[in-house]
Protein backbone atom coordinates (compact mmCIF):
# COMPACT_ATOMS: atom_id res chain seq x y z
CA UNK A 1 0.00 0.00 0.00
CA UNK A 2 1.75 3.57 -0.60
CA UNK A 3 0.91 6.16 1.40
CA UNK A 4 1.64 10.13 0.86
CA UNK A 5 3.58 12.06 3.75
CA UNK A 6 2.04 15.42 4.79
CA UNK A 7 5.16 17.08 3.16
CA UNK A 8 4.54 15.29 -0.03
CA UNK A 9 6.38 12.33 -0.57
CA UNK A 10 4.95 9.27 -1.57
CA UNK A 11 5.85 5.92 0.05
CA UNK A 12 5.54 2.23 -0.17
CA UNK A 13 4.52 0.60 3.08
CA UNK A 14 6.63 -2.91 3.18
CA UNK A 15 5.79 -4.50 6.08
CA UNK A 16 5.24 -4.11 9.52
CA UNK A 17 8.03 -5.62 12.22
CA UNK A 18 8.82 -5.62 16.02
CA UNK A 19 11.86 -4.05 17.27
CA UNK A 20 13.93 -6.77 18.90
CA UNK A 21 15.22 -4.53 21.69
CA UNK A 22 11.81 -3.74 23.82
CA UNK A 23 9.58 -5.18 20.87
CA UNK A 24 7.73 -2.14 19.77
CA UNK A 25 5.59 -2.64 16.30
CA UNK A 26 7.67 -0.88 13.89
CA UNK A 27 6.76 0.25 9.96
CA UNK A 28 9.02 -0.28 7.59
CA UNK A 29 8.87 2.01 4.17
CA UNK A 30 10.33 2.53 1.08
CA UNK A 31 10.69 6.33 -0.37
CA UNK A 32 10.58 6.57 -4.26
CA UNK A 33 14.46 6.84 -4.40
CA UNK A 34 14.28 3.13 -3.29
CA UNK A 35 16.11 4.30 0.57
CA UNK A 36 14.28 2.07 3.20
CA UNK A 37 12.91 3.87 6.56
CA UNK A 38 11.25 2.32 9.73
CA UNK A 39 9.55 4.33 12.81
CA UNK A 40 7.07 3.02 15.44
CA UNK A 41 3.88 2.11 14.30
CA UNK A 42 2.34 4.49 16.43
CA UNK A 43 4.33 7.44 15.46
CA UNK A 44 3.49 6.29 11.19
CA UNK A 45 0.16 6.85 11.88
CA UNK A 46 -0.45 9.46 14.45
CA UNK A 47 -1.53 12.86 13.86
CA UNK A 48 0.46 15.80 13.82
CA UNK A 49 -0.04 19.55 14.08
CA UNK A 50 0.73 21.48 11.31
CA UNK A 51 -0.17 25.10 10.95
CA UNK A 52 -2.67 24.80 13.53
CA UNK A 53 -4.45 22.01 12.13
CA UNK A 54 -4.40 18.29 12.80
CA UNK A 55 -3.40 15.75 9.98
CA UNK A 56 -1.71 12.83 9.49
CA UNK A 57 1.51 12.09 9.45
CA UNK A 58 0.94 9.54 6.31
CA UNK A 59 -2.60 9.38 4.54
CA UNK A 60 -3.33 5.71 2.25
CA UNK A 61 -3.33 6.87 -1.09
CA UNK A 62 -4.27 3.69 -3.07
């Protein structure tokens, strides 16, 4: 599934993991210039301020 960032960028959502060290659930992602990224599930889907108004981080696209 790819998903758009609020700043723009569209991304690829590979899979979803557990980080060995305290297993949190972690997303991993894929930018468009193929560089993999991974950040807490929680923080991939929460909602953010931005210019007063709250959004989310990533938004499905497909």
């Amino acid at each position: 599934m790819r998903y758009r960032h609020y700043k723009g960028g569209i991304y690829e959502l590979v899979c979803e993991a557990t980080m060995e060290a305290d297993l949190t659930p972690l997303v991993v992602y894929r930018a468009a210039d193929g560089s993999i990224w991974c950040r807490p599930r929680s923080v991939f889907f929460e909602q953010i301020e931005v210019d007063g108004q709250l959004v989310q981080r990533f938004v499905p696209i497909d």
